[in-house]
Protein backbone atom coordinates (compact mmCIF):
# COMPACT_ATOMS: atom_id res chain seq x y z
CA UNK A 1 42.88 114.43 31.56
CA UNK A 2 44.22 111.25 32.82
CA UNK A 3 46.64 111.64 36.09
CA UNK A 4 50.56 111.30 35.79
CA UNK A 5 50.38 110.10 39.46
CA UNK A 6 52.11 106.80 39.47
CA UNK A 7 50.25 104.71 41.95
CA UNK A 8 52.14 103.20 44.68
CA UNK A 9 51.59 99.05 45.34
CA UNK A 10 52.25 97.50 48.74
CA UNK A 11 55.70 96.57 48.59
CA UNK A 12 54.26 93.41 50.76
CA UNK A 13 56.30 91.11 53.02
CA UNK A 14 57.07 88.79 50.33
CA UNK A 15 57.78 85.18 50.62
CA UNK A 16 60.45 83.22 53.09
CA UNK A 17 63.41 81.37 51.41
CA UNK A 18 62.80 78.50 50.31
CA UNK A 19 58.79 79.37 49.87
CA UNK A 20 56.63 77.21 51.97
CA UNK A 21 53.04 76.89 50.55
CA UNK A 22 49.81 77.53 51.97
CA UNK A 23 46.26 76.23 51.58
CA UNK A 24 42.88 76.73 53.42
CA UNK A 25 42.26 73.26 54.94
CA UNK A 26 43.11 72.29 58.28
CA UNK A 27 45.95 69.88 58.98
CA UNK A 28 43.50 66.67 59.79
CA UNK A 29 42.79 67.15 56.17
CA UNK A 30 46.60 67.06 54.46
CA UNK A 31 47.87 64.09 53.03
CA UNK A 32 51.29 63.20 51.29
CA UNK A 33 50.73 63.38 47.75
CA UNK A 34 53.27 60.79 46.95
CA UNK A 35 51.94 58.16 49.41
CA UNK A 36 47.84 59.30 48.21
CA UNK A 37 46.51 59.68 44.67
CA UNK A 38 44.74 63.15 45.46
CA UNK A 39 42.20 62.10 42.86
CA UNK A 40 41.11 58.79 45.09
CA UNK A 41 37.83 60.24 46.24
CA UNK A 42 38.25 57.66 49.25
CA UNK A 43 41.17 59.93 50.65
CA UNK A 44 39.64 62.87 52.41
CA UNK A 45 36.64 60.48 54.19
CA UNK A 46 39.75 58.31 55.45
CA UNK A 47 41.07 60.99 57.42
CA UNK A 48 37.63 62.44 58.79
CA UNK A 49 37.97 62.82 62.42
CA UNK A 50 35.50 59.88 63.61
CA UNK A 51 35.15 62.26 66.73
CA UNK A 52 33.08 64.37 65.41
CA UNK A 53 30.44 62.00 63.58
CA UNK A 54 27.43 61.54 65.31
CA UNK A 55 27.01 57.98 65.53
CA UNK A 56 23.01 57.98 65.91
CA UNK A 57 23.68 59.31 62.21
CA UNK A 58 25.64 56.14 60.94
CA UNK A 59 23.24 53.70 59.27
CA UNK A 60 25.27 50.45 60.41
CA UNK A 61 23.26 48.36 58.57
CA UNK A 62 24.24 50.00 55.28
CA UNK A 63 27.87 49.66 56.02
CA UNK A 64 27.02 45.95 56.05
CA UNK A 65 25.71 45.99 52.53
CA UNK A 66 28.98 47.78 51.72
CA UNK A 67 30.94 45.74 53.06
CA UNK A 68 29.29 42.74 51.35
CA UNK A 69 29.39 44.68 48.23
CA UNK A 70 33.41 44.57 48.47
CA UNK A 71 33.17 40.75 49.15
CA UNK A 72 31.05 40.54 46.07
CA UNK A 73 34.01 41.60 44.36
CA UNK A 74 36.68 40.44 46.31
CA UNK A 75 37.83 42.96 47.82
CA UNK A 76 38.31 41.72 51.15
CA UNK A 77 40.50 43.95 52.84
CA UNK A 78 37.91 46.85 52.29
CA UNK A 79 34.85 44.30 53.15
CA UNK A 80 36.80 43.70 56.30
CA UNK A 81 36.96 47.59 57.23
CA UNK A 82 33.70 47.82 56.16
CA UNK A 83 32.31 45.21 58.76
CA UNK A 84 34.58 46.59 61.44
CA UNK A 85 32.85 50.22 61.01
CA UNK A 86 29.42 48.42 60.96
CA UNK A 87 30.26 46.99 64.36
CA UNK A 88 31.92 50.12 65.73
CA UNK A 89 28.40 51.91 64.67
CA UNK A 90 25.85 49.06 65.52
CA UNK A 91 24.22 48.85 68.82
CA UNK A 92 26.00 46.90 71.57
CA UNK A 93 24.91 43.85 70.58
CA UNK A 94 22.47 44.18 68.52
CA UNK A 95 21.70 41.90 65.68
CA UNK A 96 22.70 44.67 62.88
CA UNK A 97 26.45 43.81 64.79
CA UNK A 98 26.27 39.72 64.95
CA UNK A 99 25.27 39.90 61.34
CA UNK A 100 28.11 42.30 60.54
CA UNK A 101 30.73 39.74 62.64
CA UNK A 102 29.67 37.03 60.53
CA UNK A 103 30.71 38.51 57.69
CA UNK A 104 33.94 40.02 59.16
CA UNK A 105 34.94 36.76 59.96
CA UNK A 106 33.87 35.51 56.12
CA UNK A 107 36.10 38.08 54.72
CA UNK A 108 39.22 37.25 57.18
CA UNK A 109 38.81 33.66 56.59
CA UNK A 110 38.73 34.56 52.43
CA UNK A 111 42.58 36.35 52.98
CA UNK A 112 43.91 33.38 55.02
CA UNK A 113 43.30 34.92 58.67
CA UNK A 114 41.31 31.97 59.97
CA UNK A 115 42.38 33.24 63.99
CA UNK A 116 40.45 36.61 63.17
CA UNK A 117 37.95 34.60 61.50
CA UNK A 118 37.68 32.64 64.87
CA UNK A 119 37.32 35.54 67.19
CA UNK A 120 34.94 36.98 64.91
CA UNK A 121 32.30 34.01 64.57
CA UNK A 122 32.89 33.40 68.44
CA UNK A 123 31.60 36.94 68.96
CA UNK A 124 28.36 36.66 67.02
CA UNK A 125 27.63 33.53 68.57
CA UNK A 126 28.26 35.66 71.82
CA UNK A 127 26.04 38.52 71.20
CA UNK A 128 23.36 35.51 70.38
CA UNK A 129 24.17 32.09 69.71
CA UNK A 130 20.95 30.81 68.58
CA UNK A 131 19.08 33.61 66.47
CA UNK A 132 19.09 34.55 63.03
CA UNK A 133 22.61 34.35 62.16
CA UNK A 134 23.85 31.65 64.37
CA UNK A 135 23.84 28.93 62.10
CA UNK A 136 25.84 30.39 59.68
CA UNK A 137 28.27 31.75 62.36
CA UNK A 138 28.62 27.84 63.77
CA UNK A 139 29.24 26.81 60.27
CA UNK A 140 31.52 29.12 59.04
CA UNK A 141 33.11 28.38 62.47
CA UNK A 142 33.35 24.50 61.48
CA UNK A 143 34.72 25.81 58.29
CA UNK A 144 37.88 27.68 60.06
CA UNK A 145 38.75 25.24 62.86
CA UNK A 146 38.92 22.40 59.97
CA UNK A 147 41.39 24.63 57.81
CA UNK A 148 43.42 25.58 61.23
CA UNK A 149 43.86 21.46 61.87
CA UNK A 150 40.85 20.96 64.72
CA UNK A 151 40.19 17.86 64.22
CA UNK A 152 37.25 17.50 66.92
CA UNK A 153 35.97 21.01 67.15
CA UNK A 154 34.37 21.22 63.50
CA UNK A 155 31.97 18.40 64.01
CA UNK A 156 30.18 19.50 67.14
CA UNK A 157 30.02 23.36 65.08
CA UNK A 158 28.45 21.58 62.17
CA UNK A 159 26.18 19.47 64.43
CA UNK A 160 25.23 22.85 66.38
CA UNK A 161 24.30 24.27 63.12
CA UNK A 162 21.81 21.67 61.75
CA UNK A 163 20.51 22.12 65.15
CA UNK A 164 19.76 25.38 64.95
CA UNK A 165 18.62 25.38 61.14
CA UNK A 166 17.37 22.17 60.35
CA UNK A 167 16.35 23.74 56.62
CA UNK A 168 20.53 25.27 56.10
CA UNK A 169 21.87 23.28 53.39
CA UNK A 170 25.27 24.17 53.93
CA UNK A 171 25.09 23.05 57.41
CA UNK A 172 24.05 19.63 56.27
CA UNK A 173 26.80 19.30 53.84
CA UNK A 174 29.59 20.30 56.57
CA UNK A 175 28.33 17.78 58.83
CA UNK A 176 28.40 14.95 56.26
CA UNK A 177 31.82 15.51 55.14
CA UNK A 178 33.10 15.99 59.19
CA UNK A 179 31.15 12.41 59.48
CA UNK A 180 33.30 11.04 56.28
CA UNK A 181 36.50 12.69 57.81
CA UNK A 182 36.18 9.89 60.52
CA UNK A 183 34.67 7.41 58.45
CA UNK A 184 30.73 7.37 59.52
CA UNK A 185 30.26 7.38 55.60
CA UNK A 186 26.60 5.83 55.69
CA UNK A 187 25.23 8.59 58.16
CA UNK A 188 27.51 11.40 55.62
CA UNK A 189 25.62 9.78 52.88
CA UNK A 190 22.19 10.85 54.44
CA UNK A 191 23.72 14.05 55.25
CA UNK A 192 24.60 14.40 51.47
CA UNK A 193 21.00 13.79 50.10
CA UNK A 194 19.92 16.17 53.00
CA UNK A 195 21.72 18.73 51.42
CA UNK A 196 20.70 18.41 47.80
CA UNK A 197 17.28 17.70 48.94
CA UNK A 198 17.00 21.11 50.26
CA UNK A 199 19.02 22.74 47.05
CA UNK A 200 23.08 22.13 47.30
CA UNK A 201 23.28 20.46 44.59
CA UNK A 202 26.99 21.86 43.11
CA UNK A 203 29.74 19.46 42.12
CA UNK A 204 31.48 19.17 45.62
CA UNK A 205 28.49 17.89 47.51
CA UNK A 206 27.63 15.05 44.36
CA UNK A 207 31.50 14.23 44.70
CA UNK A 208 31.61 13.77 48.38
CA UNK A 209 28.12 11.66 48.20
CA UNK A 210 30.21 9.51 45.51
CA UNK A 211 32.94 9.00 47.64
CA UNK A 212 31.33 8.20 50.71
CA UNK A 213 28.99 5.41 48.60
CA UNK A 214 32.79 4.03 46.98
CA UNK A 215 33.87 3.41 50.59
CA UNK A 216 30.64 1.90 51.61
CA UNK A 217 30.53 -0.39 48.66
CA UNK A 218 34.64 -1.21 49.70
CA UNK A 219 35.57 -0.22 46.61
CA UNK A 220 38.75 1.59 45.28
CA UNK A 221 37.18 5.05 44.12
CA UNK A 222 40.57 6.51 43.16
CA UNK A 223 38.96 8.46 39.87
CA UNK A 224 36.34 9.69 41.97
CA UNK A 225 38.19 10.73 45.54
CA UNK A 226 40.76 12.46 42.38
CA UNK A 227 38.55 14.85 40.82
CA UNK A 228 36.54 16.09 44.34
CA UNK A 229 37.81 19.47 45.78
CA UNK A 230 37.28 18.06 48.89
CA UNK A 231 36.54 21.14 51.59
CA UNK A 232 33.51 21.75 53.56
CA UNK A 233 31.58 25.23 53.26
CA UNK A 234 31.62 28.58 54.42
CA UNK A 235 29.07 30.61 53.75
CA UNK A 236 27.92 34.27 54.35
CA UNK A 237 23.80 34.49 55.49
CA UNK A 238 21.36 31.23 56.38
CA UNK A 239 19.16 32.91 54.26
CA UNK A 240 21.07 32.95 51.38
CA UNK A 241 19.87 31.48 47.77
CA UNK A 242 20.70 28.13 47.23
CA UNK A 243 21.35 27.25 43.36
CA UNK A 244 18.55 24.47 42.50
CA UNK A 245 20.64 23.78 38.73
CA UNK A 246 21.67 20.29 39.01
CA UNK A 247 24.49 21.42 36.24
CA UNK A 248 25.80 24.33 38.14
CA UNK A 249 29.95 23.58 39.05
CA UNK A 250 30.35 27.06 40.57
CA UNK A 251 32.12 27.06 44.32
CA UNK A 252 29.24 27.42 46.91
CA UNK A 253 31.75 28.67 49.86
CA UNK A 254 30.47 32.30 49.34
CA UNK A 255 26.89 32.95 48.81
CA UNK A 256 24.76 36.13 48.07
CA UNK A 257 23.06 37.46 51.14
CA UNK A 258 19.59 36.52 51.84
CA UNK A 259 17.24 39.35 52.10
């Protein structure tokens, strides 16, 4: 026989006026929904508390690859957080953090910040100014003090580099077109063949080798000085591949990351 007891429900403490809602994750953890897609899987590991990450358990040198992932794809913003982790996480001045400076200062320079780009090459060359990544940090150097106006600086970078990697292609071109900025076209020439000789061989370095020769031979060279883009290089790793197609246009500023 079922009961005709009418069971009696907590009546409760109800909810406050107007309702505030609750969840189960602590306040590091929140974020305002109409300033953060909560679907951006990128969210939550923003907000981590870095105090409480071991950093022995950081692999630094796979933030680089990140972060040269995001260049890839130019995203530099990102590449630039990317780098700064990598150097946060690196040892003091290890070379895991001068490569990881290099390439903080390659993605500043890409969005226009050629002072950060500055500080950062300056402090690779710091941690070791004649290792591994020291050429490229002296060129990429050149590369910034020439967009920021230096006018005597970005020679003696692109000198130091050749120095320091006889074999760098890019290093070669920078200091031939420095030597044609103050009109020592003959010894840019050389500098020129250097370069394809070891590989550069895009449009940019073939048009600067043509316009040095048209002021050699005192001739007028308008068509050619017109159709050169006429920058020197920045570039990401010494040991990066060098494009041997003597066809290939594509910008050489940027290059893939040697392994």
């Amino acid at each position: 026989m079922a009961s005709t007891r009418r069971h009696r429900y907590s009546d409760g403490q109800g909810f406050g006026d107007p309702y505030e809602g609750f969840d189960l994750d602590p306040p590091t953890y929140r974020v305002n929904g109409r300033l953060v897609d909560p679907a951006d899987d990128h969210a939550l590991a923003e907000l981590v508390d870095e105090a409480g990450i071991d950093p022995e358990a950081v692999d630094a040198a796979a933030l680089v690859e990140v972060g040269l992932a995001y260049v890839a794809i130019e995203e530099y913003e990102q590449a630039v957080d990317s780098f700064s982790r990598a150097v946060a996480y690196a040892g003091e001045d290890s070379p895991t953090a001068c490569e990881a400076w290099v390439n903080k200062g390659v993605a500043h320079a890409q969005l226009g910040e050629y002072d950060e780009a500055i500080g950062a090459y300056r402090e690779a060359l710091r941690i070791d100014d004649d290792g591994e990544h020291a050429a490229a940090a002296e060129t990429n150097l050149a590369y910034a003090l020439w967009e920021l106006g230096d006018s005597s600086g970005p020679l003696d970078r692109a000198e130091r580099a050749v120095e320091l990697d006889p074999r760098f292609p890019q290093a070669w071109y920078n200091r031939g077109f420095f030597l044609a900025e103050r009109g020592l076209h003959e010894e840019a020439v050389r500098c020129f063949d250097t370069a394809i000789s070891l590989g550069l061989r895009d449009s940019s370095v073939r048009g600067e080798r043509d316009r040095s020769l048209a002021f050699l031979e005192d001739t007028v060279g308008g068509e050619t000085e017109a159709s050169v883009d006429s920058t020197p290089h920045r570039v990401r790793n010494p040991g990066a591949a060098v494009d041997s197609d003597p066809d290939d246009a594509t910008d050489p500023d940027v290059r893939e990351r040697g392994e």
